[in-house]
PDB file of N, CA and C in Angstrom:
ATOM      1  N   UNK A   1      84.478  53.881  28.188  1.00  0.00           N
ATOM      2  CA  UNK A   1      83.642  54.553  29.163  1.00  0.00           C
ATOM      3  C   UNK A   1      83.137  55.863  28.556  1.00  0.00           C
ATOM      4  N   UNK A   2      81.755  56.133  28.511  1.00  0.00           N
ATOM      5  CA  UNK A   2      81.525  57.371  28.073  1.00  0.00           C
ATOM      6  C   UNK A   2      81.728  58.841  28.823  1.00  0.00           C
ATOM      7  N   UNK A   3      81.002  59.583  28.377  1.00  0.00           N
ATOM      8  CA  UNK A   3      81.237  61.286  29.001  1.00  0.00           C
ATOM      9  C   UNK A   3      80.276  61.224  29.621  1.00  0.00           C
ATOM     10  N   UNK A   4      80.637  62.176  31.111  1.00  0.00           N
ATOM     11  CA  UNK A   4      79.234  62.221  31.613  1.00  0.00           C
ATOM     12  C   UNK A   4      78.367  63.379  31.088  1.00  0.00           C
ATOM     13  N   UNK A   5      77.207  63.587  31.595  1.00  0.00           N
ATOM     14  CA  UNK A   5      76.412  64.665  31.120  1.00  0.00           C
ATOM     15  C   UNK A   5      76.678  65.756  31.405  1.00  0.00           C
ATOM     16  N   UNK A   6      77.715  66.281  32.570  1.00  0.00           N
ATOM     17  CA  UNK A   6      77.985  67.400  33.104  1.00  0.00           C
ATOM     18  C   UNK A   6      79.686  67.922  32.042  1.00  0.00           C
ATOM     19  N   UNK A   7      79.997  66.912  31.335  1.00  0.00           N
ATOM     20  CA  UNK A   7      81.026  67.309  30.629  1.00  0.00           C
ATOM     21  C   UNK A   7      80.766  67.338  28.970  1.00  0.00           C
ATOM     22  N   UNK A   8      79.488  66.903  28.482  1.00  0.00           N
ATOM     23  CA  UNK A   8      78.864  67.391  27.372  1.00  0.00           C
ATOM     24  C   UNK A   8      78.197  68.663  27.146  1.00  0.00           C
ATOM     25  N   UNK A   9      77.742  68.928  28.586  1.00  0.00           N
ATOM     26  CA  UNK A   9      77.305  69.897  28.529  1.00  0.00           C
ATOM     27  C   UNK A   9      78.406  71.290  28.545  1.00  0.00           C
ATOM     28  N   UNK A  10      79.682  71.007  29.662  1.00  0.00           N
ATOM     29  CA  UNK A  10      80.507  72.245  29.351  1.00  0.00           C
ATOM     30  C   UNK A  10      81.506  72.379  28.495  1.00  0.00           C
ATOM     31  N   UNK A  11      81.107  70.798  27.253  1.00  0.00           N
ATOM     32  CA  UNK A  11      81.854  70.939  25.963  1.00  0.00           C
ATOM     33  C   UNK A  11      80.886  72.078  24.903  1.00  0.00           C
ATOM     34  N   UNK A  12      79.586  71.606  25.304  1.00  0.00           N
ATOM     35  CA  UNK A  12      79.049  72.537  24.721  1.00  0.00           C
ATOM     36  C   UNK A  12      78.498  73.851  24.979  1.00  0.00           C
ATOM     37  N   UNK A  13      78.801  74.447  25.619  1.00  0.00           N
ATOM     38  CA  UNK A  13      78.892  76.011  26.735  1.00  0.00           C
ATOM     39  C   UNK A  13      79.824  76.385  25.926  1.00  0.00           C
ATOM     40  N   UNK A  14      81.437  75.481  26.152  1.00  0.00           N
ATOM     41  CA  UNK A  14      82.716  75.704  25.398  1.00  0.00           C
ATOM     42  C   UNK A  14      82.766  76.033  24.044  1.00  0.00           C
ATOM     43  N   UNK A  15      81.983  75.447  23.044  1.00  0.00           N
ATOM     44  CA  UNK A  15      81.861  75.305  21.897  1.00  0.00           C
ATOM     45  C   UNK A  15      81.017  76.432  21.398  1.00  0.00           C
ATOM     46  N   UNK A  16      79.731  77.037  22.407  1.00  0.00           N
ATOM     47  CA  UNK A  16      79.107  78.275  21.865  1.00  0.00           C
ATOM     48  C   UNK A  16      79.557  79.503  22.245  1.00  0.00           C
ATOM     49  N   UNK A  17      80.226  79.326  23.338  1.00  0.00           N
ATOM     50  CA  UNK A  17      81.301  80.799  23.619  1.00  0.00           C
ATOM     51  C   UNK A  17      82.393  81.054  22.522  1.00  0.00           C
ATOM     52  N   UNK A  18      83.118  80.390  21.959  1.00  0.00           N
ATOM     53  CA  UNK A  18      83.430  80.132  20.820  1.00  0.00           C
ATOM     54  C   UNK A  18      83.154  80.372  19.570  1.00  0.00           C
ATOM     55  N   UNK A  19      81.814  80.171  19.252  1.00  0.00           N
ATOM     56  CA  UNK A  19      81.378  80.054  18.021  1.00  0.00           C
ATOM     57  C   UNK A  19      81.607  81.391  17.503  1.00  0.00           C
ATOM     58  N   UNK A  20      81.641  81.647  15.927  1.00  0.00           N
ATOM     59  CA  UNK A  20      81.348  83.161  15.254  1.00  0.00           C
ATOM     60  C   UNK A  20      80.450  83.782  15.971  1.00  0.00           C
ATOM     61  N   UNK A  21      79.147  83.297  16.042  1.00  0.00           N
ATOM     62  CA  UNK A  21      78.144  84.051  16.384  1.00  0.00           C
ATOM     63  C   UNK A  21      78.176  85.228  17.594  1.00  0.00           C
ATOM     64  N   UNK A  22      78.697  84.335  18.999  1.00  0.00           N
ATOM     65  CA  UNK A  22      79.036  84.828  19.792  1.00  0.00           C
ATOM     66  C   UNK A  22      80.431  85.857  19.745  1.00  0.00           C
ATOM     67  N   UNK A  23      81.431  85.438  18.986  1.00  0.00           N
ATOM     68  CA  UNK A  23      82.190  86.473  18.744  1.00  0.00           C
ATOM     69  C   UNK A  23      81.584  88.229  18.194  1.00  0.00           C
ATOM     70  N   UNK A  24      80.593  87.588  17.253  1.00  0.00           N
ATOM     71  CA  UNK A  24      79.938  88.669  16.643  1.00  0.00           C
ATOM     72  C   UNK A  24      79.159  89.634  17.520  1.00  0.00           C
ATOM     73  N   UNK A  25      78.593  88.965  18.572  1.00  0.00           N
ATOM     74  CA  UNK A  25      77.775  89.681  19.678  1.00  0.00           C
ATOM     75  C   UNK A  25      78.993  90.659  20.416  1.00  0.00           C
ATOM     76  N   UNK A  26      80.541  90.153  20.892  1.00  0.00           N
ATOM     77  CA  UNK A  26      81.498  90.339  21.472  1.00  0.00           C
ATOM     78  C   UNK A  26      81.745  91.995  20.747  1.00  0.00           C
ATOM     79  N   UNK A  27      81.848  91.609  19.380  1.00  0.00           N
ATOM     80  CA  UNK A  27      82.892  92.435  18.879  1.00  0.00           C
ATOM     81  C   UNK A  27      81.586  93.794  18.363  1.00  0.00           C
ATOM     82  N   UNK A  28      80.611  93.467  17.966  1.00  0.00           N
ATOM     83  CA  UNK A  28      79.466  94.846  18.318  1.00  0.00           C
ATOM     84  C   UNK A  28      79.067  95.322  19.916  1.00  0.00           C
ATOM     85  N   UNK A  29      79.045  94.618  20.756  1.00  0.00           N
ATOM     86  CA  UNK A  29      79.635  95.388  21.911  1.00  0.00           C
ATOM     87  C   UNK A  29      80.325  96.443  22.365  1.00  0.00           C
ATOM     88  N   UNK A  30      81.889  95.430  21.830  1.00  0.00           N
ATOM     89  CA  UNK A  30      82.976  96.166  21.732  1.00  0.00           C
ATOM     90  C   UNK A  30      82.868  97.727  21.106  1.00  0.00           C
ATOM     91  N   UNK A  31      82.243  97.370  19.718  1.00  0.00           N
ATOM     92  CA  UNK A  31      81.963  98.553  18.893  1.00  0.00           C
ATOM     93  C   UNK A  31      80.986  99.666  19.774  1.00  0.00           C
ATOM     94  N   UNK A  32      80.062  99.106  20.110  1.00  0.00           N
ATOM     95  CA  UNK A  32      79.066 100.016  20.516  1.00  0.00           C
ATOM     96  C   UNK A  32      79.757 100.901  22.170  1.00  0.00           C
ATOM     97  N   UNK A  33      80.483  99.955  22.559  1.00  0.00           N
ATOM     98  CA  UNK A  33      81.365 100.591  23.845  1.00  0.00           C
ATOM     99  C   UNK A  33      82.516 101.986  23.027  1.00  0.00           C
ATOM    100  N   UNK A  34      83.203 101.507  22.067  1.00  0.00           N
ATOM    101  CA  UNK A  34      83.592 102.324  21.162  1.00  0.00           C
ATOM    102  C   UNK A  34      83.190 104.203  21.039  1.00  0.00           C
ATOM    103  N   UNK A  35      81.566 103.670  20.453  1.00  0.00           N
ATOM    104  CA  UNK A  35      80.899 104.685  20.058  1.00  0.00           C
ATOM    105  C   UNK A  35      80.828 105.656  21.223  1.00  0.00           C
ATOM    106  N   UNK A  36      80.227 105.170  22.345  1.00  0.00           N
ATOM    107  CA  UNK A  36      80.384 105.821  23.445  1.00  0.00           C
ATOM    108  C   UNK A  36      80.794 106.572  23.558  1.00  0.00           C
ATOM    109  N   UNK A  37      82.763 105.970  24.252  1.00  0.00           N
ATOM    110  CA  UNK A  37      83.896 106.742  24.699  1.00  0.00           C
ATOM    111  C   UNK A  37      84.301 107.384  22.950  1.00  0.00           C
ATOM    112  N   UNK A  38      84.401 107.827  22.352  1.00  0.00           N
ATOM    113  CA  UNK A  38      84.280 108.524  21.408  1.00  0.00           C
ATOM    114  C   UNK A  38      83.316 109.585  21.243  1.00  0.00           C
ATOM    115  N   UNK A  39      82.251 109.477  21.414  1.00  0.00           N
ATOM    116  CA  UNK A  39      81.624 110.885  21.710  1.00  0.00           C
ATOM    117  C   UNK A  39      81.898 111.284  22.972  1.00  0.00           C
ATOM    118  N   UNK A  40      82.294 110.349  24.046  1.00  0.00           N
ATOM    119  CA  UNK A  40      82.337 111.512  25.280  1.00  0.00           C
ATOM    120  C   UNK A  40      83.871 112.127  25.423  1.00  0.00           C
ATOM    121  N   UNK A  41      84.864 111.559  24.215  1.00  0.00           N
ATOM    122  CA  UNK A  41      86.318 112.198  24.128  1.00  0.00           C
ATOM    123  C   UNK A  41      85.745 113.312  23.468  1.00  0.00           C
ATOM    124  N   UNK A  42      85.064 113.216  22.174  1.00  0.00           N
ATOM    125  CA  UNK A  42      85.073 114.486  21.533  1.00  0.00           C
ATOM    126  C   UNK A  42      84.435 116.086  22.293  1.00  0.00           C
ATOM    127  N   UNK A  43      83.704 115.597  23.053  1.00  0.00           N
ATOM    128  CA  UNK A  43      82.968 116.199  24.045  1.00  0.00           C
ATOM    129  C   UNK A  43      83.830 117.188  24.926  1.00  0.00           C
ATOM    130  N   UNK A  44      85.033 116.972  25.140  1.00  0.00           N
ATOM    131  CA  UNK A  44      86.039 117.049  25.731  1.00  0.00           C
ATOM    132  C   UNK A  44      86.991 118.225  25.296  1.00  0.00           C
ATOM    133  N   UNK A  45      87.565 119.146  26.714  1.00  0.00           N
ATOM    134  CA  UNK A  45      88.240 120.470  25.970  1.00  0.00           C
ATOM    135  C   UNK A  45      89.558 120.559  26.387  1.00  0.00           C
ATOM    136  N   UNK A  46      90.532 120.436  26.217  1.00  0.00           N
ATOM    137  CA  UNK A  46      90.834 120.421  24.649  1.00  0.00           C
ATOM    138  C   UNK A  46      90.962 119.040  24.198  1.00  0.00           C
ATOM    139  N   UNK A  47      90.535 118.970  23.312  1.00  0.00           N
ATOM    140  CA  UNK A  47      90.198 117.870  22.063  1.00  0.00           C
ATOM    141  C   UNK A  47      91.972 117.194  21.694  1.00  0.00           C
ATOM    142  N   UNK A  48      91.502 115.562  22.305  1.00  0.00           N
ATOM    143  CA  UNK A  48      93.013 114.894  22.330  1.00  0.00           C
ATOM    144  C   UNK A  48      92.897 114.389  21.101  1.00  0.00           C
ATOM    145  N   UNK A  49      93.368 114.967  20.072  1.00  0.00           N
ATOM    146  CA  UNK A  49      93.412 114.278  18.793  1.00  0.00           C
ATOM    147  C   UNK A  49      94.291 113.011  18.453  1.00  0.00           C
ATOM    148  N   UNK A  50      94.626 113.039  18.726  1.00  0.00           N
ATOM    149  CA  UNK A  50      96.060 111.564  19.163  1.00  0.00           C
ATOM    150  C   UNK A  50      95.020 110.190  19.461  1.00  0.00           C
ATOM    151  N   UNK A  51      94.442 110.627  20.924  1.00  0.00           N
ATOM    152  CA  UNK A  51      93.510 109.771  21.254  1.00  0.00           C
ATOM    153  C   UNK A  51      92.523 109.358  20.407  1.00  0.00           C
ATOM    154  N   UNK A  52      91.578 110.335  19.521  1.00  0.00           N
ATOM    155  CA  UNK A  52      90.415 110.713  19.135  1.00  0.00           C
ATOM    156  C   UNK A  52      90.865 109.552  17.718  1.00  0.00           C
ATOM    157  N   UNK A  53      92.169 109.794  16.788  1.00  0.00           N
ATOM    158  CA  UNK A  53      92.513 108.969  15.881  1.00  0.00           C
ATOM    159  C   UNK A  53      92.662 107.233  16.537  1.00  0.00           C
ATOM    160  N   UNK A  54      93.466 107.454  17.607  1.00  0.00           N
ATOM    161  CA  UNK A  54      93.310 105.988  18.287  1.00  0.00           C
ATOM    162  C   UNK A  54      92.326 104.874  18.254  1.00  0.00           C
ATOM    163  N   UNK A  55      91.214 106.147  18.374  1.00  0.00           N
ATOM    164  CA  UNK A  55      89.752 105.505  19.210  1.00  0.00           C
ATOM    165  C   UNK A  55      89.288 105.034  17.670  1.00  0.00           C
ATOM    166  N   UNK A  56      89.238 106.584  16.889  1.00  0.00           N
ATOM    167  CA  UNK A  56      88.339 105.455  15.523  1.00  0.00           C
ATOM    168  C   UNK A  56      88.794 104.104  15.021  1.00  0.00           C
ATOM    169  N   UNK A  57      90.549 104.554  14.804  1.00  0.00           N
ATOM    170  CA  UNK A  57      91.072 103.481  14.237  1.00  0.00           C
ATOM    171  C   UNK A  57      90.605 101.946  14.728  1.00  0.00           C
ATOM    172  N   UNK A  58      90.393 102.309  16.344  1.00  0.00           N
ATOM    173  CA  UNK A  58      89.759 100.729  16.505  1.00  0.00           C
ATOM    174  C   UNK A  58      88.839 100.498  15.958  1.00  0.00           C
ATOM    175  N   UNK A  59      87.820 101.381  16.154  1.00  0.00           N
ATOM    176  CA  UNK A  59      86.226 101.105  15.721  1.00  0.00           C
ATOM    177  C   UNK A  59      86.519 100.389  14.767  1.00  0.00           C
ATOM    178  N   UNK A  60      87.227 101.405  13.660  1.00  0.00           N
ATOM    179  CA  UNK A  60      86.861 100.639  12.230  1.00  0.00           C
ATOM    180  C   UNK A  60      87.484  99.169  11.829  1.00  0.00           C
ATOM    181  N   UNK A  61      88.718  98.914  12.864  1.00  0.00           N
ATOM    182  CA  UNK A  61      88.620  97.808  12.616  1.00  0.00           C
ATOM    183  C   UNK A  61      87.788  96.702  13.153  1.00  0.00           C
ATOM    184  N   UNK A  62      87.266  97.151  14.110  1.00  0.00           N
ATOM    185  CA  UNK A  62      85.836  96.518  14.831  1.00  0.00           C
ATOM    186  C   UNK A  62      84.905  96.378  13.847  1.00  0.00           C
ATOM    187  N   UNK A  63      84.725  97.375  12.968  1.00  0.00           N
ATOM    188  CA  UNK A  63      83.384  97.355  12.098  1.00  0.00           C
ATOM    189  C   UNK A  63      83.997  96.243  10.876  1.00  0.00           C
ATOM    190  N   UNK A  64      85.295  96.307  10.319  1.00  0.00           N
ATOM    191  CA  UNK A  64      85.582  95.527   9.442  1.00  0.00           C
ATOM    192  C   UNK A  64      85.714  94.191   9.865  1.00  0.00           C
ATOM    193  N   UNK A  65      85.809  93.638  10.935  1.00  0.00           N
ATOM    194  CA  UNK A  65      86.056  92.406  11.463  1.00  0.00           C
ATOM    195  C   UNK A  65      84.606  91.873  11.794  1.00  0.00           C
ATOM    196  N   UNK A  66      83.672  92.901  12.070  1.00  0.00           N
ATOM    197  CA  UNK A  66      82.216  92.512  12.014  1.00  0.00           C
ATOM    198  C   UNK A  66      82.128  91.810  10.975  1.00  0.00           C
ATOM    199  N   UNK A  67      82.187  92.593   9.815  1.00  0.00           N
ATOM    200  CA  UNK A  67      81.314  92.501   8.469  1.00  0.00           C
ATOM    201  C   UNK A  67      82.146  91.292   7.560  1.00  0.00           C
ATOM    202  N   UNK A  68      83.657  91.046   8.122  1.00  0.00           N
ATOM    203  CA  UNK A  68      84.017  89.719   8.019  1.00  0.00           C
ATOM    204  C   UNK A  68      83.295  88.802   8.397  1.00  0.00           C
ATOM    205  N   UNK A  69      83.088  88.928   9.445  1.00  0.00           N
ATOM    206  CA  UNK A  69      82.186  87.660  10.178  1.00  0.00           C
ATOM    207  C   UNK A  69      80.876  87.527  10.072  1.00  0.00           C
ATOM    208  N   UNK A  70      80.034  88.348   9.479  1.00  0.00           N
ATOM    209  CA  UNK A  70      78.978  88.418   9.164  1.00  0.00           C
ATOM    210  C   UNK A  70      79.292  87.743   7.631  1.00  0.00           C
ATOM    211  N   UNK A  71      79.776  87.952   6.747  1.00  0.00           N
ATOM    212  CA  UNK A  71      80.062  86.926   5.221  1.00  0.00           C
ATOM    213  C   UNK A  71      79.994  85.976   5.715  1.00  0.00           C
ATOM    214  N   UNK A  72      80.737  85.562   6.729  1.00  0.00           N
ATOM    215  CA  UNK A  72      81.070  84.268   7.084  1.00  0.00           C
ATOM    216  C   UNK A  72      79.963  83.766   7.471  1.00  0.00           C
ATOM    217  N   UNK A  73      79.067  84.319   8.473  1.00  0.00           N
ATOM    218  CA  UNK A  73      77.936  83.527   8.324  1.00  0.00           C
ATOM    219  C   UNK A  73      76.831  83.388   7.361  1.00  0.00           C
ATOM    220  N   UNK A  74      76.804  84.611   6.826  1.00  0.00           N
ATOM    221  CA  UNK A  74      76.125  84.323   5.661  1.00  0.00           C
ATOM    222  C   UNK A  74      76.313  84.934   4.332  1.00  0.00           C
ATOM    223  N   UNK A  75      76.976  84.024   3.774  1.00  0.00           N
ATOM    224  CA  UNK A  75      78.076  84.047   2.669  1.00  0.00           C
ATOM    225  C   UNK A  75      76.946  84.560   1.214  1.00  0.00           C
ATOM    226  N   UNK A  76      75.811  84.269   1.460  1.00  0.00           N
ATOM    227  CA  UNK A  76      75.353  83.706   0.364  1.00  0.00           C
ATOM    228  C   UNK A  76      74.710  85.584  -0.397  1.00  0.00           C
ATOM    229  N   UNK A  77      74.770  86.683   0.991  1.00  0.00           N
ATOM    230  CA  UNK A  77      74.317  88.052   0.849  1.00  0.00           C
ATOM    231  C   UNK A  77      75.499  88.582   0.244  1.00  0.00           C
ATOM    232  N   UNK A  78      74.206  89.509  -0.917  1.00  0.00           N
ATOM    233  CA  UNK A  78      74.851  90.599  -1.791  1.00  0.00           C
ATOM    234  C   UNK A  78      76.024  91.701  -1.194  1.00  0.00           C
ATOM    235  N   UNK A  79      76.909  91.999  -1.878  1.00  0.00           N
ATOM    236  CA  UNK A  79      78.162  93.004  -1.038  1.00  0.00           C
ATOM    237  C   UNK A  79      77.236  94.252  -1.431  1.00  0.00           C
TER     238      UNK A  79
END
């Protein structure tokens, strides 16, 4: 018995929420939400340095997990 059309279709919904690509959209988001609350901590008196290290440390691993996934899609660009 085959699949119906309403379950190909939310295999494939499933499959592009999923994909790198969409992760990639996720995780520059993420980043750009980042950037934000990071200037509006620094903004801030007195200056939570604790926090302020917190906050980059994510970014950057946000930015490095980007640029992973960006090779990954396209492997074939100069470093």
């Amino acid at each position: 018995m085959g699949r119906s059309q309403d379950q190909l279709l939310d295999d494939a919904v499933d499959s592009n929420l999923n994909s790198p690509e969409r992760r990639l959209i996720d995780l520059r988001i993420e980043h750009s939400d980042l950037d934000a609350m990071i200037d509006r901590a620094s903004g801030q008196t007195p200056l939570d340095e604790l926090l302020m290290r917190r906050l980059k440390k994510k970014r950057l691993g946000l930015r490095d997990e980007i640029a992973r996934i960006e090779r990954q899609l396209d492997p074939d660009q100069p470093a």
